[in-house]
ModelCIF file with pLDDT and N, C-alpha, C, O atoms, coordinates in Angstrom:
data_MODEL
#
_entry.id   MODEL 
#
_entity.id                         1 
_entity.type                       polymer 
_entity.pdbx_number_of_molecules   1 
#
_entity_poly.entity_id                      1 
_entity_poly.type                           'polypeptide(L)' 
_entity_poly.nstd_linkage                   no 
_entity_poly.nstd_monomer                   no 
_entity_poly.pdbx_seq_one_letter_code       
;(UNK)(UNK)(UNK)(UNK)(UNK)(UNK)(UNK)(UNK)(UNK)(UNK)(UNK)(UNK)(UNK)(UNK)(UNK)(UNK)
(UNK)(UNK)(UNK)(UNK)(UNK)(UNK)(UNK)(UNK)(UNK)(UNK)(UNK)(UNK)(UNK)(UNK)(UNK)(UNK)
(UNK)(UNK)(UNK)(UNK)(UNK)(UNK)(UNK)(UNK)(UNK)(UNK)(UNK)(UNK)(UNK)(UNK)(UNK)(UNK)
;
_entity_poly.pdbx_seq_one_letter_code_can   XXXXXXXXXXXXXXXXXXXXXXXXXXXXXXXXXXXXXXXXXXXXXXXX 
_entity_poly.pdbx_strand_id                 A 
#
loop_
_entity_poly_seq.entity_id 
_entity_poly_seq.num 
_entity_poly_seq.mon_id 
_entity_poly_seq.hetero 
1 1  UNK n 
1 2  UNK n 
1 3  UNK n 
1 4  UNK n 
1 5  UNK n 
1 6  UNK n 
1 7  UNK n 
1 8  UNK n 
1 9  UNK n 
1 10 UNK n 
1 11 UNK n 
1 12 UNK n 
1 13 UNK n 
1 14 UNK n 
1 15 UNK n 
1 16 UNK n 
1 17 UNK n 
1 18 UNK n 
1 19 UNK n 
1 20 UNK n 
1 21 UNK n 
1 22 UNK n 
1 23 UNK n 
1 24 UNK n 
1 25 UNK n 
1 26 UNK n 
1 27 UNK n 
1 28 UNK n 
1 29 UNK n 
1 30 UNK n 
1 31 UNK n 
1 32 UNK n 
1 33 UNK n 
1 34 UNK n 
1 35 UNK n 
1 36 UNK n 
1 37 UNK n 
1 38 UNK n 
1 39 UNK n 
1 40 UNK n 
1 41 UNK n 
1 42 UNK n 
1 43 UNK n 
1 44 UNK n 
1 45 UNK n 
1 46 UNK n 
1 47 UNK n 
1 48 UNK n 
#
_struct_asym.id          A 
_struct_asym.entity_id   1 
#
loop_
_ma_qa_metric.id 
_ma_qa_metric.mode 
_ma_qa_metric.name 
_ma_qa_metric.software_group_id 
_ma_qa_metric.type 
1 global pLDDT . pLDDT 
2 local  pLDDT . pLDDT 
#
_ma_qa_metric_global.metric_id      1 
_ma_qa_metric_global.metric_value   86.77 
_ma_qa_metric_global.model_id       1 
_ma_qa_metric_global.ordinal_id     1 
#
loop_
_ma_qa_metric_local.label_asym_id 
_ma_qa_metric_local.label_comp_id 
_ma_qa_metric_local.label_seq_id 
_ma_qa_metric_local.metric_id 
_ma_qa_metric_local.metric_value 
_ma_qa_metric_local.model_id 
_ma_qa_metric_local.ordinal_id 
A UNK 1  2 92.00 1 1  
A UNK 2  2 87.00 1 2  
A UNK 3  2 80.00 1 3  
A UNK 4  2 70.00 1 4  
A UNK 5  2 64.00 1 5  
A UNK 6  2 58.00 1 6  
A UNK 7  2 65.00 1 7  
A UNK 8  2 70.00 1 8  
A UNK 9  2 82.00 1 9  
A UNK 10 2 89.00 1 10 
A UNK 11 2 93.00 1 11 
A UNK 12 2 94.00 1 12 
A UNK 13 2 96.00 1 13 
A UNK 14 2 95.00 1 14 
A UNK 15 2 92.00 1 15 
A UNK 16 2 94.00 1 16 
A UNK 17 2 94.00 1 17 
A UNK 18 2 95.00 1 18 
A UNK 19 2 94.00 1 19 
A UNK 20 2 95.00 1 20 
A UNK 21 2 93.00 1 21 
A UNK 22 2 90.00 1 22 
A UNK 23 2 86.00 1 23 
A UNK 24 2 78.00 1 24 
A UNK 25 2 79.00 1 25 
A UNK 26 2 85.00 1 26 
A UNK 27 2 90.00 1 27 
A UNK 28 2 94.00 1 28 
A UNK 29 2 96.00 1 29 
A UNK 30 2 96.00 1 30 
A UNK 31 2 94.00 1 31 
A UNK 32 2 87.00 1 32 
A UNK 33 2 93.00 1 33 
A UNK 34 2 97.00 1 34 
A UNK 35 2 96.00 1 35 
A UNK 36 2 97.00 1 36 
A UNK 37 2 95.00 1 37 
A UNK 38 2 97.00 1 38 
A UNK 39 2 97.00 1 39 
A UNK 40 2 97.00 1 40 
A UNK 41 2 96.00 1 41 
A UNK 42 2 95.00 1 42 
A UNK 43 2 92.00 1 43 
A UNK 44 2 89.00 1 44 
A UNK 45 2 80.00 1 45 
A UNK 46 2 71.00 1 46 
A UNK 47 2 56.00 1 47 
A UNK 48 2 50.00 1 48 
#
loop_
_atom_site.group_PDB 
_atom_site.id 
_atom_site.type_symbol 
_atom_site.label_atom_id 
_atom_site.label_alt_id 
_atom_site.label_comp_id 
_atom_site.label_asym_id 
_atom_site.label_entity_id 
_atom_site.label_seq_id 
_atom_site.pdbx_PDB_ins_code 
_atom_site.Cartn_x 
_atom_site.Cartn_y 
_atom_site.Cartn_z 
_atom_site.occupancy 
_atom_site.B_iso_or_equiv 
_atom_site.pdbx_formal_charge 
_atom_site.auth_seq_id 
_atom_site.auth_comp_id 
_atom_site.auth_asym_id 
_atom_site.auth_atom_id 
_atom_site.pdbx_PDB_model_num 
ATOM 1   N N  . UNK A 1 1  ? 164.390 211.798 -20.584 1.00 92.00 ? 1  UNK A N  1 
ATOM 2   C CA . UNK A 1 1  ? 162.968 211.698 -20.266 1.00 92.00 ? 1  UNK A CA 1 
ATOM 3   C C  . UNK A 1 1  ? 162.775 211.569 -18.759 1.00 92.00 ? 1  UNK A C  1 
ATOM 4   O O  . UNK A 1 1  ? 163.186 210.620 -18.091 1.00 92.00 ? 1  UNK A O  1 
ATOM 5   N N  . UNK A 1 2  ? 162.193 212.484 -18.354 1.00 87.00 ? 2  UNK A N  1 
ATOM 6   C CA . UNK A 1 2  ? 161.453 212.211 -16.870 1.00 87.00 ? 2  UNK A CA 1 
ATOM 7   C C  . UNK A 1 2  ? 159.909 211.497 -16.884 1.00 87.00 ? 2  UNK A C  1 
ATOM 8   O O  . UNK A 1 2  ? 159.009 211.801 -17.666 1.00 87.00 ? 2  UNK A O  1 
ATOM 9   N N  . UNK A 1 3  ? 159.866 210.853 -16.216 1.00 80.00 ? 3  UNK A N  1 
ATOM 10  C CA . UNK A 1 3  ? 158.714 210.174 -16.531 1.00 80.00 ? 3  UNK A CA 1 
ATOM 11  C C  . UNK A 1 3  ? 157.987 210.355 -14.344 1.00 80.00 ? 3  UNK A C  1 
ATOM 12  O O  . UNK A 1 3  ? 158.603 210.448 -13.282 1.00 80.00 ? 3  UNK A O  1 
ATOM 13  N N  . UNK A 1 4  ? 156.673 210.323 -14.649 1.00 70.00 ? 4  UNK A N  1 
ATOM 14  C CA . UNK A 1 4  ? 155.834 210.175 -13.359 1.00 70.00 ? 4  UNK A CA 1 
ATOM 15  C C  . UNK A 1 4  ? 156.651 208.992 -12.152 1.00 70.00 ? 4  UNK A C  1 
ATOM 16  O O  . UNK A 1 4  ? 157.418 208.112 -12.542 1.00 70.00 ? 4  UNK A O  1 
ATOM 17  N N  . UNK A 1 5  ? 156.337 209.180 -10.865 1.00 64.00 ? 5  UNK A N  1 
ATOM 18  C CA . UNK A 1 5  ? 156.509 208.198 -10.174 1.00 64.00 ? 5  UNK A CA 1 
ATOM 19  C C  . UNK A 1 5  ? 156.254 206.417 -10.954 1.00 64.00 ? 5  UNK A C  1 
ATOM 20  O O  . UNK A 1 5  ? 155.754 205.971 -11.987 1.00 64.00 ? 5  UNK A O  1 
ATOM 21  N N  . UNK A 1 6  ? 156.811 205.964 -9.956  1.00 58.00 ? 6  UNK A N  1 
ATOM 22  C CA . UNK A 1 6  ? 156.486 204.000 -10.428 1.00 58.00 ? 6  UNK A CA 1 
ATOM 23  C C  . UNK A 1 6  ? 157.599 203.782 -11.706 1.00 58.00 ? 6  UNK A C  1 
ATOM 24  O O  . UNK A 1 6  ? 158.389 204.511 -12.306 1.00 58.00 ? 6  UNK A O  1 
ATOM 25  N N  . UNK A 1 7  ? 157.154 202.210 -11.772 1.00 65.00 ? 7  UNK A N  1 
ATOM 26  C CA . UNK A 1 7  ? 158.002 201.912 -12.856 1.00 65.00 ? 7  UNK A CA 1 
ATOM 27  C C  . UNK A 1 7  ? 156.863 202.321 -14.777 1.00 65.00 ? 7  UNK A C  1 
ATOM 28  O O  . UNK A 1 7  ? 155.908 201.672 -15.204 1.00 65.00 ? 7  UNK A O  1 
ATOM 29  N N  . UNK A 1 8  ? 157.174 202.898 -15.073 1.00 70.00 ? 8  UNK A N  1 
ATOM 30  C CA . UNK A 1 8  ? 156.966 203.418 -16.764 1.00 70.00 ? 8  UNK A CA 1 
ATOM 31  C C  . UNK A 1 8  ? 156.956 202.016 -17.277 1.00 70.00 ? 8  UNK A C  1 
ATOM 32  O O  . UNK A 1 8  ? 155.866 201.636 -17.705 1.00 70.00 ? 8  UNK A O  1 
ATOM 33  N N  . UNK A 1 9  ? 158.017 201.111 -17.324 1.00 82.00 ? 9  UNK A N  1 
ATOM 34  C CA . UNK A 1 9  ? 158.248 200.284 -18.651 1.00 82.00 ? 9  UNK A CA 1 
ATOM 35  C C  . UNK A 1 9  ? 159.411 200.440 -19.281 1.00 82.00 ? 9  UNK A C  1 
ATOM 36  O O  . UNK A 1 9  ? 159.944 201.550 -19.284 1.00 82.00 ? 9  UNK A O  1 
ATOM 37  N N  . UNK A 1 10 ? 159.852 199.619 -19.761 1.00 89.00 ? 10 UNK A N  1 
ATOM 38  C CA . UNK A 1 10 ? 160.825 199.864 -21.074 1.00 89.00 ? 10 UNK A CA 1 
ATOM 39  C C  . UNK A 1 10 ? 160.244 200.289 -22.071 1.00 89.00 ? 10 UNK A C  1 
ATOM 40  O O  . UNK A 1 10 ? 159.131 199.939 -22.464 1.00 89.00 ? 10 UNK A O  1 
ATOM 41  N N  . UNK A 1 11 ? 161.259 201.407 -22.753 1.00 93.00 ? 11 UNK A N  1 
ATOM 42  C CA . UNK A 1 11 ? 161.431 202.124 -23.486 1.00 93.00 ? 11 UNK A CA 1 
ATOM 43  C C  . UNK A 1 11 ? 161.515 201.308 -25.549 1.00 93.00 ? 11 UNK A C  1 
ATOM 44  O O  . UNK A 1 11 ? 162.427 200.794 -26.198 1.00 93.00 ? 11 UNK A O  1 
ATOM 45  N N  . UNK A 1 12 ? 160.309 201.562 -25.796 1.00 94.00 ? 12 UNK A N  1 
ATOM 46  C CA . UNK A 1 12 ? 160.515 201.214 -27.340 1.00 94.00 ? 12 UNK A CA 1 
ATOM 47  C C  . UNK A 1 12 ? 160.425 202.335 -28.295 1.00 94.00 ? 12 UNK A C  1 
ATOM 48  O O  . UNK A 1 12 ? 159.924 203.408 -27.960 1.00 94.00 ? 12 UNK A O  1 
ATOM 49  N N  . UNK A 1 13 ? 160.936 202.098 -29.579 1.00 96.00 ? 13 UNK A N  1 
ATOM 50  C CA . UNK A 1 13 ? 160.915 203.032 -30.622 1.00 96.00 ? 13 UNK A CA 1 
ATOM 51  C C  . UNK A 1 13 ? 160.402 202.386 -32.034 1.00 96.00 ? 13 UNK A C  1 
ATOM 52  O O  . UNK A 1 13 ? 161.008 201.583 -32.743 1.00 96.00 ? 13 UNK A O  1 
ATOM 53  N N  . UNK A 1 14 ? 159.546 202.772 -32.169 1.00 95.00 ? 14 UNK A N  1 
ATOM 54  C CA . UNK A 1 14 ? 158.541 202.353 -33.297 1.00 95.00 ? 14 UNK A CA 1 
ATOM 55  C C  . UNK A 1 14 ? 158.376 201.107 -32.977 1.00 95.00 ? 14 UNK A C  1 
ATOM 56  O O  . UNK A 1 14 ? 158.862 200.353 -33.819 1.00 95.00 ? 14 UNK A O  1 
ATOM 57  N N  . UNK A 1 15 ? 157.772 200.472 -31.896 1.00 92.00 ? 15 UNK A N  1 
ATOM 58  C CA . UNK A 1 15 ? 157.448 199.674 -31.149 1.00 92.00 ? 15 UNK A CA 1 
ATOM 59  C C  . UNK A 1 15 ? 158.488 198.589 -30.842 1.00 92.00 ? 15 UNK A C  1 
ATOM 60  O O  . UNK A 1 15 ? 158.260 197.638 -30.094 1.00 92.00 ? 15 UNK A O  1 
ATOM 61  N N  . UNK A 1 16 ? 159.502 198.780 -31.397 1.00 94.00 ? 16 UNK A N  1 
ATOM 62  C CA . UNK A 1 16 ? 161.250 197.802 -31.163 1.00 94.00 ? 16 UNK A CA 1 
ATOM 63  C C  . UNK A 1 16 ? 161.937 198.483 -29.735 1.00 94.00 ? 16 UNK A C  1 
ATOM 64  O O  . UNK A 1 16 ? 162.111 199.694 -29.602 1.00 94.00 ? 16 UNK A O  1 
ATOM 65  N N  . UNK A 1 17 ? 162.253 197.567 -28.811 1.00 94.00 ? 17 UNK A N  1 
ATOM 66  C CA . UNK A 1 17 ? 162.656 197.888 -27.578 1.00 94.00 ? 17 UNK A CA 1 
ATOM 67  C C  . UNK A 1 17 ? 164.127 198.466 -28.280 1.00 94.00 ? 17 UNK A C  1 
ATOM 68  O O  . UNK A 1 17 ? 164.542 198.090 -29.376 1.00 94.00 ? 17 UNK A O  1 
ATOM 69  N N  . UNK A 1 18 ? 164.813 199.468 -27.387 1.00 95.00 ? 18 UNK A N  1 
ATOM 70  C CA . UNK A 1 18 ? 165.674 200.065 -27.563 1.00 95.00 ? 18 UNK A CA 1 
ATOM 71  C C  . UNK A 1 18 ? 166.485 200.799 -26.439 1.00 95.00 ? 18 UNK A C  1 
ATOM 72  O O  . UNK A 1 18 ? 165.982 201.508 -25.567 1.00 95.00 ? 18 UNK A O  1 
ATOM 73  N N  . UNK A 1 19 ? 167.954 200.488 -26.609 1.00 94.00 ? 19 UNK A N  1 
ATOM 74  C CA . UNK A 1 19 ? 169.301 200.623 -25.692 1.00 94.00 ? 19 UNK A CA 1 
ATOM 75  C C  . UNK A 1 19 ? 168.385 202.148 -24.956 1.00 94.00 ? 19 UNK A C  1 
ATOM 76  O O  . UNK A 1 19 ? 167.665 203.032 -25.419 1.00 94.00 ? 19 UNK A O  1 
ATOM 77  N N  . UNK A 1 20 ? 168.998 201.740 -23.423 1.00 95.00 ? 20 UNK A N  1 
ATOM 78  C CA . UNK A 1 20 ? 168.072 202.668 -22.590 1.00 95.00 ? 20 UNK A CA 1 
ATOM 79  C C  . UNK A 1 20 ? 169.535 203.435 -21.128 1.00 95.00 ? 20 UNK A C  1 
ATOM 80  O O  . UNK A 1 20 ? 170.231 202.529 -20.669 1.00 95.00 ? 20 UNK A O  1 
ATOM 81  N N  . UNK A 1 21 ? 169.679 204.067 -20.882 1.00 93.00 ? 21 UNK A N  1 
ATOM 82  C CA . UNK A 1 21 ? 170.237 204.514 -19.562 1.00 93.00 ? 21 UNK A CA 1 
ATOM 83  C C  . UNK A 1 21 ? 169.709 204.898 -18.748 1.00 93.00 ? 21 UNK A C  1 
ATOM 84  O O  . UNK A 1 21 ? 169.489 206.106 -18.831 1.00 93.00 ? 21 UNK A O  1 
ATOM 85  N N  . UNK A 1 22 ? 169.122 204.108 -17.353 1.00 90.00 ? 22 UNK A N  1 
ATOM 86  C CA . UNK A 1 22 ? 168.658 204.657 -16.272 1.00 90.00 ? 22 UNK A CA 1 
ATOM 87  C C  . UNK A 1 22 ? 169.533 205.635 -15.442 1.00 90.00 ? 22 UNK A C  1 
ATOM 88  O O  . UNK A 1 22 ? 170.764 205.607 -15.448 1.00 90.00 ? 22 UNK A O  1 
ATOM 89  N N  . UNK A 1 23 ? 168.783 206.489 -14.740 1.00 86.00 ? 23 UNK A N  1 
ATOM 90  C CA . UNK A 1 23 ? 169.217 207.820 -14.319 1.00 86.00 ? 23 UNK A CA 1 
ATOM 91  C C  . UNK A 1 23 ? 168.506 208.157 -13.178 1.00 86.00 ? 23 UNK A C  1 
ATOM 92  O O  . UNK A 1 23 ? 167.290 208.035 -13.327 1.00 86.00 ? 23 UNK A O  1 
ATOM 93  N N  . UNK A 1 24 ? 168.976 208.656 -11.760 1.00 78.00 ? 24 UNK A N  1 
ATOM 94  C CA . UNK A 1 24 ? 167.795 208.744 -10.789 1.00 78.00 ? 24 UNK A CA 1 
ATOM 95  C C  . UNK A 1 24 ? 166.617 209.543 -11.356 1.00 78.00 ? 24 UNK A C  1 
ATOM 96  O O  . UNK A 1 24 ? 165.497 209.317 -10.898 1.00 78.00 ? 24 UNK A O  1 
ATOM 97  N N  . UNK A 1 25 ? 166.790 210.507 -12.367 1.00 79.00 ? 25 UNK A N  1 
ATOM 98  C CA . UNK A 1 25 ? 165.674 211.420 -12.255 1.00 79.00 ? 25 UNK A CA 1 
ATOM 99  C C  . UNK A 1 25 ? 165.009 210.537 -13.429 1.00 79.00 ? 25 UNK A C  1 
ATOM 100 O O  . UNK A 1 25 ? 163.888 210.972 -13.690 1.00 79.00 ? 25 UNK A O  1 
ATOM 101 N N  . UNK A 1 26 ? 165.349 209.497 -14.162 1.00 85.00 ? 26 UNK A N  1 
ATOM 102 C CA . UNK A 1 26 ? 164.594 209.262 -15.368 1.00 85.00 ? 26 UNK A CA 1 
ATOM 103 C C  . UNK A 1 26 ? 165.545 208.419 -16.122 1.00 85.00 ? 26 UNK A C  1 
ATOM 104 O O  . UNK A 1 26 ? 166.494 207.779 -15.671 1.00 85.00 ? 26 UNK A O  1 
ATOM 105 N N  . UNK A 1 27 ? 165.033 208.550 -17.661 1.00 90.00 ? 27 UNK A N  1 
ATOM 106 C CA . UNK A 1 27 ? 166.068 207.504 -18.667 1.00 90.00 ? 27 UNK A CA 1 
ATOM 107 C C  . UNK A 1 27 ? 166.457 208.426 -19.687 1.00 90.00 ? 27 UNK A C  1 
ATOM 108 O O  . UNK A 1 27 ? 165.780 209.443 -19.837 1.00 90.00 ? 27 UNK A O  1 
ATOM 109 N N  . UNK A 1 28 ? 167.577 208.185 -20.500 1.00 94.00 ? 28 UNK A N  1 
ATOM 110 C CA . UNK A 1 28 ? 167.862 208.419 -21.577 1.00 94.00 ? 28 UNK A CA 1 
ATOM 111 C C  . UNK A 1 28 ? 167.375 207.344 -22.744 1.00 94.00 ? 28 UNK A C  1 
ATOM 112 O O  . UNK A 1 28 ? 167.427 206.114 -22.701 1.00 94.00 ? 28 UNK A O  1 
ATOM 113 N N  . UNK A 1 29 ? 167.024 207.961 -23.502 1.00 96.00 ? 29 UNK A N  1 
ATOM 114 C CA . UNK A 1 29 ? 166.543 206.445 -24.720 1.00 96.00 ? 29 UNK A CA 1 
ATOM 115 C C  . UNK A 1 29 ? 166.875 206.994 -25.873 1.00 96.00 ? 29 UNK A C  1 
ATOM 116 O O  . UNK A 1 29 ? 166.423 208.022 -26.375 1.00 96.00 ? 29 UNK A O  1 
ATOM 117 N N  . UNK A 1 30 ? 167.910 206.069 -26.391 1.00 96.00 ? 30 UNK A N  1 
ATOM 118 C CA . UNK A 1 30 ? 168.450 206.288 -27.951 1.00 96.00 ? 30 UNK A CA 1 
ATOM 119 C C  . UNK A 1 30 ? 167.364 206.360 -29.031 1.00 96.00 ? 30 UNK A C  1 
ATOM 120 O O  . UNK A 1 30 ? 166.457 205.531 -29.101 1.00 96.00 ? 30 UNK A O  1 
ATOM 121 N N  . UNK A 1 31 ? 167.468 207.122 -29.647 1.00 94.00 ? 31 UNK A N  1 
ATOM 122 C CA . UNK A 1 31 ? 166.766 207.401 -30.562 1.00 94.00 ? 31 UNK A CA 1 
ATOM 123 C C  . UNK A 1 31 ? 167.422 206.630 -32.206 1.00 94.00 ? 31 UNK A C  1 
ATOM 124 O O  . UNK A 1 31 ? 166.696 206.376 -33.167 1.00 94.00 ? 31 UNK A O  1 
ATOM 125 N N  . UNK A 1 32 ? 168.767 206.411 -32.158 1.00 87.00 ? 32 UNK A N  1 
ATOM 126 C CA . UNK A 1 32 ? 169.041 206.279 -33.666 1.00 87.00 ? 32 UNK A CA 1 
ATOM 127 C C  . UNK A 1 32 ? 169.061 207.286 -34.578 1.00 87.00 ? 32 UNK A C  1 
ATOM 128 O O  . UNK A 1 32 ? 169.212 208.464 -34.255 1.00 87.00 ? 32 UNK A O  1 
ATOM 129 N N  . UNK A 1 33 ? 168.900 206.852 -35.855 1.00 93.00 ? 33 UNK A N  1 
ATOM 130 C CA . UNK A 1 33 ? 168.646 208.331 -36.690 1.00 93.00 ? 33 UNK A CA 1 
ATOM 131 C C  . UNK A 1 33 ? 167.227 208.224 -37.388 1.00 93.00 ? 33 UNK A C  1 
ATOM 132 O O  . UNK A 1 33 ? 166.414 207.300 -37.418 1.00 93.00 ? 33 UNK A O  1 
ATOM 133 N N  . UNK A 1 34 ? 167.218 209.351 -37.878 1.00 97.00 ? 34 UNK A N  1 
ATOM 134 C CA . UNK A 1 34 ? 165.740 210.239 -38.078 1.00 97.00 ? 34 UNK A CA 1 
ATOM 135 C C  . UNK A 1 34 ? 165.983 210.791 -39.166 1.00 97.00 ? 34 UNK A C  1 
ATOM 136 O O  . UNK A 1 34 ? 166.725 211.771 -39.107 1.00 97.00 ? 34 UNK A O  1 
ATOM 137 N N  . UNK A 1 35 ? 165.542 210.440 -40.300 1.00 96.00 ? 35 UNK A N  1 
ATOM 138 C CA . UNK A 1 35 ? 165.641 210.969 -41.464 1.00 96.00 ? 35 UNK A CA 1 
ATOM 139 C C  . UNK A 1 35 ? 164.950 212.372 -42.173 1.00 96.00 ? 35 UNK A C  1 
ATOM 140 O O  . UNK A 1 35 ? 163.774 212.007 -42.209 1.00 96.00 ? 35 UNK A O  1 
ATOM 141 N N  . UNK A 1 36 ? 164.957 213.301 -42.567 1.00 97.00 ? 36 UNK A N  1 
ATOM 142 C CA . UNK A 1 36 ? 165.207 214.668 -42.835 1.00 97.00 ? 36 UNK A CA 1 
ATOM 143 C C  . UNK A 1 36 ? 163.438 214.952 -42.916 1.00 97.00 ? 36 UNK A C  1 
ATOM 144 O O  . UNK A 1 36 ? 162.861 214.538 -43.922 1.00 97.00 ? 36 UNK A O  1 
ATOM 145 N N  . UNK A 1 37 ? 162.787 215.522 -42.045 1.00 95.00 ? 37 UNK A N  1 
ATOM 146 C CA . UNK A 1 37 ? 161.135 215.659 -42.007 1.00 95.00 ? 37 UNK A CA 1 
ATOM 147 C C  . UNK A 1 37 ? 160.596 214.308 -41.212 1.00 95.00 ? 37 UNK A C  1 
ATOM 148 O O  . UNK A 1 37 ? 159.410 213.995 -41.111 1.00 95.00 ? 37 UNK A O  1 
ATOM 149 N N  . UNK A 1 38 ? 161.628 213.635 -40.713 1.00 97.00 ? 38 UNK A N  1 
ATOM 150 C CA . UNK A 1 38 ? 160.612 212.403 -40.132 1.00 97.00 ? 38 UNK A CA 1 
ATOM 151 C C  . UNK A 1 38 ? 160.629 212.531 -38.825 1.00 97.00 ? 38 UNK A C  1 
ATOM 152 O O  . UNK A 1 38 ? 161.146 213.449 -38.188 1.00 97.00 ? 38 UNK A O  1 
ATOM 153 N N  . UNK A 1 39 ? 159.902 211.348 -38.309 1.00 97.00 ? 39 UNK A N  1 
ATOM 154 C CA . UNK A 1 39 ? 159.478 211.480 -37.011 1.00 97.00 ? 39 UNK A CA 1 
ATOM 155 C C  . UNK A 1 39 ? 159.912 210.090 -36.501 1.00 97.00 ? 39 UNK A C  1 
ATOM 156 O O  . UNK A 1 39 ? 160.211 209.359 -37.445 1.00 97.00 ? 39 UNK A O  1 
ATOM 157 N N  . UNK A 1 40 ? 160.044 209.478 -35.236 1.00 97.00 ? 40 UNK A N  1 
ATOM 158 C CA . UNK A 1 40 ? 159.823 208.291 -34.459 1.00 97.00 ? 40 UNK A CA 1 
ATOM 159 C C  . UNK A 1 40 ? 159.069 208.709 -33.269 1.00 97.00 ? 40 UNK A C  1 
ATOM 160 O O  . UNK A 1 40 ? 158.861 209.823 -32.789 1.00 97.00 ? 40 UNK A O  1 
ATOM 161 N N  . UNK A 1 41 ? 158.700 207.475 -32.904 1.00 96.00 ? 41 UNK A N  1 
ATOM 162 C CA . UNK A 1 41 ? 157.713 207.025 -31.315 1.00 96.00 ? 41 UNK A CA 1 
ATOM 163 C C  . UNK A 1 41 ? 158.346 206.273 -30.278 1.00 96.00 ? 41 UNK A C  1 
ATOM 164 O O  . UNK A 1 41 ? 158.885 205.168 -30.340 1.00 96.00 ? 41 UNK A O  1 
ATOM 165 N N  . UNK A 1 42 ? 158.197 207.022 -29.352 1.00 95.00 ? 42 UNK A N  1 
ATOM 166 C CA . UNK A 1 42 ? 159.068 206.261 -27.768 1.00 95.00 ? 42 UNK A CA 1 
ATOM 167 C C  . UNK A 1 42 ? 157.939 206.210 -27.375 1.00 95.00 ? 42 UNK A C  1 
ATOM 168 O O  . UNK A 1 42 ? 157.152 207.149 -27.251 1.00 95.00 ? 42 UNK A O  1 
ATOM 169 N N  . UNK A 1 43 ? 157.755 204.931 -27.113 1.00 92.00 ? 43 UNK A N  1 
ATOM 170 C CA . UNK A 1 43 ? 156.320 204.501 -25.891 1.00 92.00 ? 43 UNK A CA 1 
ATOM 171 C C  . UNK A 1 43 ? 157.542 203.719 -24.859 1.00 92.00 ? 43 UNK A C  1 
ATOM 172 O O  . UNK A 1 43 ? 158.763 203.575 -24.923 1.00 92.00 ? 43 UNK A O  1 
ATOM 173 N N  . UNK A 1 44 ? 156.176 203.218 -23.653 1.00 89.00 ? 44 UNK A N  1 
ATOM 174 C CA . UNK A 1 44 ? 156.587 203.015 -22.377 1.00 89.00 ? 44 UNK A CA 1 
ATOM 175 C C  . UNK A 1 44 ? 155.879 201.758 -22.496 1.00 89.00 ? 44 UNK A C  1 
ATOM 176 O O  . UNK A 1 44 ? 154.739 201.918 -22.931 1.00 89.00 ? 44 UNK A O  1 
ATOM 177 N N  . UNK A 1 45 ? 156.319 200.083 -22.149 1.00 80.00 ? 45 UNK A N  1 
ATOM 178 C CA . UNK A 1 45 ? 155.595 198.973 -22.277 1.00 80.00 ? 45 UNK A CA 1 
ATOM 179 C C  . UNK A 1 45 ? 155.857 198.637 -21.219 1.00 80.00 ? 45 UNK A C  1 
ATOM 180 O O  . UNK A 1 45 ? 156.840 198.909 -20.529 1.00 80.00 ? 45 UNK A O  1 
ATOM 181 N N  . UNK A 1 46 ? 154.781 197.869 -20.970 1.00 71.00 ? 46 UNK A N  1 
ATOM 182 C CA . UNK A 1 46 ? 154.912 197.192 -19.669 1.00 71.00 ? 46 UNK A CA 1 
ATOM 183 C C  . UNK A 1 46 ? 153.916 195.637 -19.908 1.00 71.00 ? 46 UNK A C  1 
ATOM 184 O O  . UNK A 1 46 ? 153.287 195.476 -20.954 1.00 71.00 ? 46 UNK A O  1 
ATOM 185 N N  . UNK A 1 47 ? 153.906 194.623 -18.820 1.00 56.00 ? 47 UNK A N  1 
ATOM 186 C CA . UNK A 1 47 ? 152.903 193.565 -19.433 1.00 56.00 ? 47 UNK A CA 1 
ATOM 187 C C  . UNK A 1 47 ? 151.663 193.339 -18.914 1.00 56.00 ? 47 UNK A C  1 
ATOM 188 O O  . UNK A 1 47 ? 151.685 194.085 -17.935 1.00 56.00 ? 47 UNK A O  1 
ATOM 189 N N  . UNK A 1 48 ? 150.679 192.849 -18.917 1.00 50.00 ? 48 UNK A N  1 
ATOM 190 C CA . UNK A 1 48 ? 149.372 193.198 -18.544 1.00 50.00 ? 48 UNK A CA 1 
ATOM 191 C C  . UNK A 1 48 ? 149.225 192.869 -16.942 1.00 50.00 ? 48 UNK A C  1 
ATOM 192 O O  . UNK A 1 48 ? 148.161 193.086 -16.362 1.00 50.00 ? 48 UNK A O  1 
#
């Protein structure tokens, strides 16, 4: 994932924070597995 300038947030998946690798250009974010027609959600959190 490349994401815009600034800090994004940590990386969650179906709103559970999740193992992340920063990278100059961006992050990698584990996904886990995904069962056959399904889907998951990577959002970007941050605190108010």
């Amino acid at each position: 994932v490349v994401l815009p300038g600034g800090d994004a947030g940590l990386p969650h998946v179906d709103g559970a924070p999740v193992d992340h690798i920063e990278e100059p250009w961006g992050m990698r974010v584990r996904m886990g597995a995904i069962p056959a027609g399904g889907f998951r959600v990577i959002s970007w959190v941050q605190d108010p």
